[in-house]
PDB file of N, CA and C in Angstrom:
ATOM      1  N   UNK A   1      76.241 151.681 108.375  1.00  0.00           N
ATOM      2  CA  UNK A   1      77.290 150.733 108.144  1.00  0.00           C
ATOM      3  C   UNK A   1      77.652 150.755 106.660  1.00  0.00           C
ATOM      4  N   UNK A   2      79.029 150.704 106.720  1.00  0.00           N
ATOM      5  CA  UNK A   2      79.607 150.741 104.917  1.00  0.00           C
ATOM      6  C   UNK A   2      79.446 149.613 104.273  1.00  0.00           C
ATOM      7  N   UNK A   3      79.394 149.333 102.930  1.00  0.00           N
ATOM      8  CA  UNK A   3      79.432 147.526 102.249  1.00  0.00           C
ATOM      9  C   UNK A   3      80.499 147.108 102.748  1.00  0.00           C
ATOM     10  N   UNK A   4      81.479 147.885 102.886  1.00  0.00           N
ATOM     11  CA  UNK A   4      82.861 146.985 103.360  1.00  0.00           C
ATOM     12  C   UNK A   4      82.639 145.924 104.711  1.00  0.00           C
ATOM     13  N   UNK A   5      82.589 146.749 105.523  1.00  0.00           N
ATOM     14  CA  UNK A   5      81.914 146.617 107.137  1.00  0.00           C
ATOM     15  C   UNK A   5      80.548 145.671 107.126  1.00  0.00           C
ATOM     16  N   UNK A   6      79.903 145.272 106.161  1.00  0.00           N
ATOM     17  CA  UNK A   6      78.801 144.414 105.821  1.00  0.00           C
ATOM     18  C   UNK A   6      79.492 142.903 105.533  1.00  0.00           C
ATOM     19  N   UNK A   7      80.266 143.310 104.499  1.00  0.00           N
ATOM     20  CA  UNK A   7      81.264 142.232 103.625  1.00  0.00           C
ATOM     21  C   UNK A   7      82.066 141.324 105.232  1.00  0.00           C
ATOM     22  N   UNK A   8      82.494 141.824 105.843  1.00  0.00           N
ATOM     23  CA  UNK A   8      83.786 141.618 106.905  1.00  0.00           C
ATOM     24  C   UNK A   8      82.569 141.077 108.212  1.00  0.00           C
ATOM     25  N   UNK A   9      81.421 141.283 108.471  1.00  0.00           N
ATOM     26  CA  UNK A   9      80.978 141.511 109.161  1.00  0.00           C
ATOM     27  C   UNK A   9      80.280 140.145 108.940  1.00  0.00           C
ATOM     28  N   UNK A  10      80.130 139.473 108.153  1.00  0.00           N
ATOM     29  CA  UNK A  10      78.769 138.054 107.643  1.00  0.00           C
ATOM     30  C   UNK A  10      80.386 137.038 107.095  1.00  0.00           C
ATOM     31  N   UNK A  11      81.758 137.497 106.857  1.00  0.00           N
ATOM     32  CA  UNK A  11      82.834 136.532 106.610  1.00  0.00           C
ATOM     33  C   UNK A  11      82.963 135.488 107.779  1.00  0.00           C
ATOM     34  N   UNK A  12      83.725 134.412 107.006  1.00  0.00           N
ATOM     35  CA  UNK A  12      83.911 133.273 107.763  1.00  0.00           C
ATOM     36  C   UNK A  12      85.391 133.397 108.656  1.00  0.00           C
ATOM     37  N   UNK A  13      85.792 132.951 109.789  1.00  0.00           N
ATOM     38  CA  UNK A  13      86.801 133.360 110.097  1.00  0.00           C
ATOM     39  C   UNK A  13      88.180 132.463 109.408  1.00  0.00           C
ATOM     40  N   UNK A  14      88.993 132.703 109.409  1.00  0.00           N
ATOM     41  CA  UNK A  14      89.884 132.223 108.911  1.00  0.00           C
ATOM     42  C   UNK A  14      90.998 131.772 109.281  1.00  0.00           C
ATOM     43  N   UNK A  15      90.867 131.693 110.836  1.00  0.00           N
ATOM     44  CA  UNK A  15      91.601 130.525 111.354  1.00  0.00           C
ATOM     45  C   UNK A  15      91.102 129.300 111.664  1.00  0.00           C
ATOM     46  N   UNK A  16      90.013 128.880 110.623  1.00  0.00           N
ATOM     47  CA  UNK A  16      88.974 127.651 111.513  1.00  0.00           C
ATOM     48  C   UNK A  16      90.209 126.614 110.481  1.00  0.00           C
ATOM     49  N   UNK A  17      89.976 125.188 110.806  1.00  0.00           N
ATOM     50  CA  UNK A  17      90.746 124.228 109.529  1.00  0.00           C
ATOM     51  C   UNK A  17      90.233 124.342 108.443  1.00  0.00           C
ATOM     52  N   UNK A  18      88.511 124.204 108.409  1.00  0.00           N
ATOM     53  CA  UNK A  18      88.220 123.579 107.264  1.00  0.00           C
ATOM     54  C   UNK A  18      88.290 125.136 105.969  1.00  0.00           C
ATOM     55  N   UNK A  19      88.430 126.564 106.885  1.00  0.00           N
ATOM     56  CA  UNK A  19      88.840 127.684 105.828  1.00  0.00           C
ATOM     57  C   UNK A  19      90.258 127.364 105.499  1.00  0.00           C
ATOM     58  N   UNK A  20      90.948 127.068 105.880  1.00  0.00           N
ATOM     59  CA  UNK A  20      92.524 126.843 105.832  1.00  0.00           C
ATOM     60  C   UNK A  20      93.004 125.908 104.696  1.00  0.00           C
ATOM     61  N   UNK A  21      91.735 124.875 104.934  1.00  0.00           N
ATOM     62  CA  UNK A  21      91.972 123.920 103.640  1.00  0.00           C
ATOM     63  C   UNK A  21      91.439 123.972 102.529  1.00  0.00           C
ATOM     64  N   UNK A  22      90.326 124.712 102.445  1.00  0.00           N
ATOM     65  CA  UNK A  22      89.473 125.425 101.127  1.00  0.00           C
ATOM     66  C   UNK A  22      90.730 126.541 100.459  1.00  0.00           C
ATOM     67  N   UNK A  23      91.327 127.732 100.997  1.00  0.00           N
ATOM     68  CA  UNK A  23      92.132 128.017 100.777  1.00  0.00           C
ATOM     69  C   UNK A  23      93.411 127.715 100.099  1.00  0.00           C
ATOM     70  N   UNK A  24      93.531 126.113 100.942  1.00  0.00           N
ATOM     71  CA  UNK A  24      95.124 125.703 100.130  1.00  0.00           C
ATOM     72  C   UNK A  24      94.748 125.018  98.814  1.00  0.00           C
ATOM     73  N   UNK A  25      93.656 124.609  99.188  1.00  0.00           N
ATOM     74  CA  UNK A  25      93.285 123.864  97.849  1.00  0.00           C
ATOM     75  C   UNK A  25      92.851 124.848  96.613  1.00  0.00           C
ATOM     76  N   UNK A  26      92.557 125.591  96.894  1.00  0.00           N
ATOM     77  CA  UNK A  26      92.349 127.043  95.859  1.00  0.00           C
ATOM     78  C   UNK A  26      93.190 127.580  95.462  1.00  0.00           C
ATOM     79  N   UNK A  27      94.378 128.156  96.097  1.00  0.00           N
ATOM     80  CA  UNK A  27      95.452 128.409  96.107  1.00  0.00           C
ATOM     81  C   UNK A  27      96.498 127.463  95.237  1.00  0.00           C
ATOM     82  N   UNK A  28      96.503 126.020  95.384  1.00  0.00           N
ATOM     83  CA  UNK A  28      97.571 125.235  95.027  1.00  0.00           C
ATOM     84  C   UNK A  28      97.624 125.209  93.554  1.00  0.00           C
ATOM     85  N   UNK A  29      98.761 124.838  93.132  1.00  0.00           N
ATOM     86  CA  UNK A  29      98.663 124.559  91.208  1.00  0.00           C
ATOM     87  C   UNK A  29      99.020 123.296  91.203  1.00  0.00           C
ATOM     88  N   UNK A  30      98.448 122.197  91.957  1.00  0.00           N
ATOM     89  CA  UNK A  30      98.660 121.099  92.138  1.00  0.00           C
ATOM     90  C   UNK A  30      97.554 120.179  90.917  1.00  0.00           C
ATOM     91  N   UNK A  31      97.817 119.510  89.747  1.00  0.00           N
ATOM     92  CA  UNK A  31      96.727 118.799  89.420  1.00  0.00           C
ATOM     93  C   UNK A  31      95.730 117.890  90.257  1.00  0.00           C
ATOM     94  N   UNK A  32      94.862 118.022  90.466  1.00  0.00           N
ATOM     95  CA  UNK A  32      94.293 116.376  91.119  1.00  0.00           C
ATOM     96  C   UNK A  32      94.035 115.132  90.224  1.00  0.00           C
ATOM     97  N   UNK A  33      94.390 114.537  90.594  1.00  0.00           N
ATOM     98  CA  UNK A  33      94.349 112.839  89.627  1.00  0.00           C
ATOM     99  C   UNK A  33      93.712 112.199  90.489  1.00  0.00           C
ATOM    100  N   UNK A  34      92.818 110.900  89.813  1.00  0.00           N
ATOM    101  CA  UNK A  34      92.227 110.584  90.852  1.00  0.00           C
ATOM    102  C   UNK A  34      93.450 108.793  90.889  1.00  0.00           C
ATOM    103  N   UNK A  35      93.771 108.523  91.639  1.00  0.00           N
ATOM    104  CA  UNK A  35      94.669 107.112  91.784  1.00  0.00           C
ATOM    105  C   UNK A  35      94.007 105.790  92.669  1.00  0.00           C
ATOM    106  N   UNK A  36      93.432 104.928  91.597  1.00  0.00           N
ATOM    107  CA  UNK A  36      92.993 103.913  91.526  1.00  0.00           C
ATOM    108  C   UNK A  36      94.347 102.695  92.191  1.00  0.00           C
ATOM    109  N   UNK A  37      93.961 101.884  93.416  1.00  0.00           N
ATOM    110  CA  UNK A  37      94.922 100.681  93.085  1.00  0.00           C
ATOM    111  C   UNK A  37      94.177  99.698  93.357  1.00  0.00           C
ATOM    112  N   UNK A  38      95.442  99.055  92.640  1.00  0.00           N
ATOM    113  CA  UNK A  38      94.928  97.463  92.594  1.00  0.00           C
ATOM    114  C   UNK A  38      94.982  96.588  93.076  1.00  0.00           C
ATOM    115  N   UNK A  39      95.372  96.448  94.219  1.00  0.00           N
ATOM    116  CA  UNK A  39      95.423  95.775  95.371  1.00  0.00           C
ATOM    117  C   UNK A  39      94.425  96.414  96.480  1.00  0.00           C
ATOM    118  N   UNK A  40      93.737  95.372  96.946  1.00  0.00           N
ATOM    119  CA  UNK A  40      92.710  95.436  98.389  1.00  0.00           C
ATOM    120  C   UNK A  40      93.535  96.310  99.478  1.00  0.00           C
ATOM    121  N   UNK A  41      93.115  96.755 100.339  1.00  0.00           N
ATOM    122  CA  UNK A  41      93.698  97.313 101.374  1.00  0.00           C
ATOM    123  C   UNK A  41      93.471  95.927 102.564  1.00  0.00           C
ATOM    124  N   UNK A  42      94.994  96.222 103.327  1.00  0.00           N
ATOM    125  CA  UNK A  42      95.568  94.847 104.335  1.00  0.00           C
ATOM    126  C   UNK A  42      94.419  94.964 105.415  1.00  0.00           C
ATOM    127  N   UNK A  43      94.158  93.669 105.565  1.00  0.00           N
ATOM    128  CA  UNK A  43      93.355  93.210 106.248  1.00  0.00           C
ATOM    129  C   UNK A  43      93.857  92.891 107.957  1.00  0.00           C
ATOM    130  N   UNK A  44      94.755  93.820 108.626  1.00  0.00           N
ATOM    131  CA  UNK A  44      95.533  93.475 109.868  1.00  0.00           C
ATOM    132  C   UNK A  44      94.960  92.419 110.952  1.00  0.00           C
ATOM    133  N   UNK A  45      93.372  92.520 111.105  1.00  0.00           N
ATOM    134  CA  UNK A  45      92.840  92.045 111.906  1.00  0.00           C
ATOM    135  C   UNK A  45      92.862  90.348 111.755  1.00  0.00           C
ATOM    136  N   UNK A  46      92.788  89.984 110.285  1.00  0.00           N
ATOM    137  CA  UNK A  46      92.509  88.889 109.932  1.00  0.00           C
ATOM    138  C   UNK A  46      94.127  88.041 109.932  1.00  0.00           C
ATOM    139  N   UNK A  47      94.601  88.891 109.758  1.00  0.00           N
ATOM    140  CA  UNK A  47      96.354  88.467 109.716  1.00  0.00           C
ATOM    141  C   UNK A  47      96.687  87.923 110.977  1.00  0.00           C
ATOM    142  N   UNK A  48      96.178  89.117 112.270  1.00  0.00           N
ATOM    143  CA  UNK A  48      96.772  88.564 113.276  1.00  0.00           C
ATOM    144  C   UNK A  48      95.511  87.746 114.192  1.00  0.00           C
ATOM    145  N   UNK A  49      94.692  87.326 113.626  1.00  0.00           N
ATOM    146  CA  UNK A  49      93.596  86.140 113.616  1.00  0.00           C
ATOM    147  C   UNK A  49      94.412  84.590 113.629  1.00  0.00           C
ATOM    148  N   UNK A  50      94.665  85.155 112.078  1.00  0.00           N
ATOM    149  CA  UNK A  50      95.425  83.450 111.798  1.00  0.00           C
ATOM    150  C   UNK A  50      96.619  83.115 112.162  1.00  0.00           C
ATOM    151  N   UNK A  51      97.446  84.017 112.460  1.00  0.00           N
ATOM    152  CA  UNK A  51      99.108  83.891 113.473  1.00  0.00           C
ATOM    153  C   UNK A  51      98.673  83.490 114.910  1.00  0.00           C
ATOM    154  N   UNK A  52      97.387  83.836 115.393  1.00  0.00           N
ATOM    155  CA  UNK A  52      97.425  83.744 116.618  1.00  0.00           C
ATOM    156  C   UNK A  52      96.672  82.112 116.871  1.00  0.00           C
ATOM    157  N   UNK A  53      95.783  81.581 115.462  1.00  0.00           N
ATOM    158  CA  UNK A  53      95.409  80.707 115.652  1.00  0.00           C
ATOM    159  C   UNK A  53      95.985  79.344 114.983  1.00  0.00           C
ATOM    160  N   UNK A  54      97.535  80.115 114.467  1.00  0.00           N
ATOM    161  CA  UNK A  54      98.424  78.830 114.280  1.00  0.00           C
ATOM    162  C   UNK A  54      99.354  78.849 115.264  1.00  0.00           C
ATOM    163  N   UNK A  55      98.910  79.558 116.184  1.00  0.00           N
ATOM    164  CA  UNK A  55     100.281  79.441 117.412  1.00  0.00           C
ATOM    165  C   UNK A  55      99.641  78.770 118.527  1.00  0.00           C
ATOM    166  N   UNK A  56      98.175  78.969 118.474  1.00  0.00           N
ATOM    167  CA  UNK A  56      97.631  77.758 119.657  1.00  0.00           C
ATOM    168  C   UNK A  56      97.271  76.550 118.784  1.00  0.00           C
ATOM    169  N   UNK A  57      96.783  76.131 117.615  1.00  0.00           N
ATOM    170  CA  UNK A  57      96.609  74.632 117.066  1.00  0.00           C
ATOM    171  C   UNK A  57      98.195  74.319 116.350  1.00  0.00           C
ATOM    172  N   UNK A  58      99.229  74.513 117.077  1.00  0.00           N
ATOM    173  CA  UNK A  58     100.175  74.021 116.300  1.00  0.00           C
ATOM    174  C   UNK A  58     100.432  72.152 116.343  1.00  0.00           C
ATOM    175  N   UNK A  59      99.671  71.968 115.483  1.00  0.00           N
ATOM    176  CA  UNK A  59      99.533  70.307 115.363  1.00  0.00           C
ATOM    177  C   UNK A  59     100.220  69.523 114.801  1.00  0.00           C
ATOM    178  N   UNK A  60     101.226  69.514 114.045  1.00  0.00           N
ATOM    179  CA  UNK A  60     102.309  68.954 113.662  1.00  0.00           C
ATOM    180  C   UNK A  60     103.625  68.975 114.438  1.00  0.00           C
ATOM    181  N   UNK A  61     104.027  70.319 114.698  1.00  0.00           N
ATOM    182  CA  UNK A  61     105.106  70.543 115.716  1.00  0.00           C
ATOM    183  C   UNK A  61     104.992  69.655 117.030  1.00  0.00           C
ATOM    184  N   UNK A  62     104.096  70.217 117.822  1.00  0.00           N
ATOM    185  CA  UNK A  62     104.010  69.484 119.537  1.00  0.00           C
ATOM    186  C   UNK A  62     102.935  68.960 119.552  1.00  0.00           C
ATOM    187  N   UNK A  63     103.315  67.851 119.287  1.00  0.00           N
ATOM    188  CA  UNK A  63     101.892  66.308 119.844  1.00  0.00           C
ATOM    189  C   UNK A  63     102.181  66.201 121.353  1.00  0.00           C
ATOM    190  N   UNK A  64     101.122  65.476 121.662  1.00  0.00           N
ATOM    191  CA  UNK A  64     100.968  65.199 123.134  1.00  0.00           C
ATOM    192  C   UNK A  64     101.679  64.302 123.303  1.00  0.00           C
ATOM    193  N   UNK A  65     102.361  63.876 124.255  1.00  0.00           N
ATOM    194  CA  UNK A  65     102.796  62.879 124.601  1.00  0.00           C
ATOM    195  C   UNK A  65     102.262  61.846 125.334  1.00  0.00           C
ATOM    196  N   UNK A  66     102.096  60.661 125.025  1.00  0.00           N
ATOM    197  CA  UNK A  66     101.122  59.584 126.041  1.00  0.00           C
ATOM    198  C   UNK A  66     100.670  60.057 127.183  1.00  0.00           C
ATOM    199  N   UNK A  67     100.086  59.553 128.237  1.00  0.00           N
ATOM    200  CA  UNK A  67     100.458  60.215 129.733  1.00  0.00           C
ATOM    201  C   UNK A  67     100.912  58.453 130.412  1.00  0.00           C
ATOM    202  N   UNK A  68     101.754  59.002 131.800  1.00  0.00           N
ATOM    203  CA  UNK A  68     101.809  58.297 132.259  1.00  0.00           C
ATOM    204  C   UNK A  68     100.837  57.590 132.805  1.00  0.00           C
ATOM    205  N   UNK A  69     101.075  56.053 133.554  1.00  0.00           N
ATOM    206  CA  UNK A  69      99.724  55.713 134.404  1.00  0.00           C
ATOM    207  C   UNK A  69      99.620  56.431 135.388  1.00  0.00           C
ATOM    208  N   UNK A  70     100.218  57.267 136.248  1.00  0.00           N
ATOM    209  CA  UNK A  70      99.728  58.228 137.509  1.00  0.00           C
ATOM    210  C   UNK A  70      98.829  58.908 136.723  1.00  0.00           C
ATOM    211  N   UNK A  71      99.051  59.641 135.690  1.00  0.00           N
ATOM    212  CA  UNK A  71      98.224  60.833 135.166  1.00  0.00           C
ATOM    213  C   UNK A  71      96.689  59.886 134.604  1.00  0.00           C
ATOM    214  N   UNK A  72      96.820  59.079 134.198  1.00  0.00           N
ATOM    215  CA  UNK A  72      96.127  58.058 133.748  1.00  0.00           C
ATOM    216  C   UNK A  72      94.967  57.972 135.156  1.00  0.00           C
ATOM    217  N   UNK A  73      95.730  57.274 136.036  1.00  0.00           N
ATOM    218  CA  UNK A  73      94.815  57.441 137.687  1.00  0.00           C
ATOM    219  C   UNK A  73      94.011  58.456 138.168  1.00  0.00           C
ATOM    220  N   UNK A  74      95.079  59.948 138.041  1.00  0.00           N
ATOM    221  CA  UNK A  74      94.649  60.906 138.251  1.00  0.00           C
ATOM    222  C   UNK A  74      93.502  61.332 137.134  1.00  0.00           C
ATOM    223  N   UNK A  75      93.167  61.217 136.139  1.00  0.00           N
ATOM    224  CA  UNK A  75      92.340  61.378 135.461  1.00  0.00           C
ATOM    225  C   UNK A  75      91.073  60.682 135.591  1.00  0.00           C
ATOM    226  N   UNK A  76      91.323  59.539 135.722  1.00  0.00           N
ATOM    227  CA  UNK A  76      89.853  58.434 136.555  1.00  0.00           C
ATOM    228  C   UNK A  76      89.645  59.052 137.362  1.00  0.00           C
ATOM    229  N   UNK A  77      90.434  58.635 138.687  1.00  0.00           N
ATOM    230  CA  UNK A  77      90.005  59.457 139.599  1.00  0.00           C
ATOM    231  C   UNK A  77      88.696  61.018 139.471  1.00  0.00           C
ATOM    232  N   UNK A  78      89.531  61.892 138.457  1.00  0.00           N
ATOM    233  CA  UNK A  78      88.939  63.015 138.556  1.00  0.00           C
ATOM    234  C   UNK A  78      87.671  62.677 138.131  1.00  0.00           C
ATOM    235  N   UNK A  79      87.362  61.957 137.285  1.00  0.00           N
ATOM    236  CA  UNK A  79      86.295  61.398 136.511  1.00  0.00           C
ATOM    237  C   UNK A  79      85.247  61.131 137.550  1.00  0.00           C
ATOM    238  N   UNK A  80      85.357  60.162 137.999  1.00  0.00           N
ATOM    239  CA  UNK A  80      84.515  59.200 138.896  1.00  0.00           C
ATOM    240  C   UNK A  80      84.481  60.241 140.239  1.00  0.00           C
ATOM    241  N   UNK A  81      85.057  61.453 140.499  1.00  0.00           N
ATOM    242  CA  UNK A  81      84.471  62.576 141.655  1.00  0.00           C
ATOM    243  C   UNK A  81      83.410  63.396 141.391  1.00  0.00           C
ATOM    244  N   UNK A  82      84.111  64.181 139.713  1.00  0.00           N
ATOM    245  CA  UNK A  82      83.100  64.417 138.950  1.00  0.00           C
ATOM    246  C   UNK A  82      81.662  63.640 138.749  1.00  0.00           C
ATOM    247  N   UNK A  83      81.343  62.809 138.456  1.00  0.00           N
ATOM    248  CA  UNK A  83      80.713  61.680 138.669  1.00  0.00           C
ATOM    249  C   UNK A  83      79.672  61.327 140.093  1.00  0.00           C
ATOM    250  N   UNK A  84      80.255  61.007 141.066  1.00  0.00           N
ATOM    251  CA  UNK A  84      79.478  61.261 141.664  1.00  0.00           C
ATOM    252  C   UNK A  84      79.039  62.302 142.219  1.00  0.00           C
ATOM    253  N   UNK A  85      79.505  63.342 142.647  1.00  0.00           N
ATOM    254  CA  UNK A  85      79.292  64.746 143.006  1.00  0.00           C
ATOM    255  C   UNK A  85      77.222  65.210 142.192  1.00  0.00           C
ATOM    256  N   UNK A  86      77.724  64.831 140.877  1.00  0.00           N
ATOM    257  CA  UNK A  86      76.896  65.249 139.654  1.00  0.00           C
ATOM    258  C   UNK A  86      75.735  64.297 140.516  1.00  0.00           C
ATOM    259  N   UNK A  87      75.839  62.701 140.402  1.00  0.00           N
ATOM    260  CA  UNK A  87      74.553  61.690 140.743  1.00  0.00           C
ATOM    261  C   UNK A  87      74.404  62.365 142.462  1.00  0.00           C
ATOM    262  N   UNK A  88      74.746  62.804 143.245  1.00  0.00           N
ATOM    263  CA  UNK A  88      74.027  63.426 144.452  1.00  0.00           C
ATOM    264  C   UNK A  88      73.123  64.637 144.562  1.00  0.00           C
ATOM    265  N   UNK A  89      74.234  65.175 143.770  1.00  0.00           N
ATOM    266  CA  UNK A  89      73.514  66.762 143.133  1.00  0.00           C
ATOM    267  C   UNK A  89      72.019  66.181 142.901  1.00  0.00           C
ATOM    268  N   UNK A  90      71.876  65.470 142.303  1.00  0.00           N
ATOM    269  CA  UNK A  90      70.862  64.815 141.436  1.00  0.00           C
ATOM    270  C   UNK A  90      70.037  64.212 142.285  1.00  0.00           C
ATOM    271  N   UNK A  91      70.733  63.880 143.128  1.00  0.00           N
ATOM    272  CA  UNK A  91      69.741  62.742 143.900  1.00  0.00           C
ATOM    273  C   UNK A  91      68.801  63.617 145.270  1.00  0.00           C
ATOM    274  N   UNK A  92      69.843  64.769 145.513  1.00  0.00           N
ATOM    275  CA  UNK A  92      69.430  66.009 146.856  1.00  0.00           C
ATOM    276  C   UNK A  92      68.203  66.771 146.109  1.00  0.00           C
ATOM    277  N   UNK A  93      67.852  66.918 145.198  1.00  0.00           N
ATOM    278  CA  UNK A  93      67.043  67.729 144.361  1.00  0.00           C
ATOM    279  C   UNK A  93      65.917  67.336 144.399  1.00  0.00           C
ATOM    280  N   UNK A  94      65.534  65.612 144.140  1.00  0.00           N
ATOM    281  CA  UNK A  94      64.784  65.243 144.064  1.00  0.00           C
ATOM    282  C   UNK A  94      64.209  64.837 142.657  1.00  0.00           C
ATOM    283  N   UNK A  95      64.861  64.680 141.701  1.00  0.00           N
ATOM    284  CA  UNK A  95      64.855  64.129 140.659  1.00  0.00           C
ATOM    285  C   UNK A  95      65.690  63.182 140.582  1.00  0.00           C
ATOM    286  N   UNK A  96      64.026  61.817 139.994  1.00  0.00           N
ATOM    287  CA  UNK A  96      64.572  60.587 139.748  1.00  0.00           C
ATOM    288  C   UNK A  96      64.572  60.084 138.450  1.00  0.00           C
TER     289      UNK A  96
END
């Protein structure tokens, strides 16, 4: 085997990316600078955190409105089913 045929034979190929980019970067007459800024990078997650959690506590805009006495009823009501349901539960178990 010739040195040439040695040389060609242990080379890297040169359609992979990371030869492609060793290359351009060798190749280029580009200075590199290195560019510092001064501003944080945006925080998206936290942004759409707090949009989403001033769109469900919007507390100044839409207050509740009283309820009527039906809703008023209906709410006892639910109460006092709740209620006992819970003291039977309680009582079928066997804890007094």
């Amino acid at each position: 085997m010739t040195p040439s045929m040695m040389a060609t034979r242990n080379a890297l190929p040169l359609s992979t990316p990371a030869t492609l980019m060793y290359m351009r970067e060798k190749t280029s007459d580009a200075v590199k600078t290195d560019v510092v800024t001064a501003a944080e990078p945006h925080n998206s997650t936290g942004s759409k955190l707090s949009r989403k959690m001033k769109e469900l506590f919007q507390s100044g805009k839409s207050r509740k409105q009283a309820p009527s006495p039906s809703e008023k009823r209906e709410s006892r009501k639910e109460a006092q089913r709740r209620q006992f349901v819970d003291s039977m539960a309680f009582v079928r178990t066997g804890f007094r």
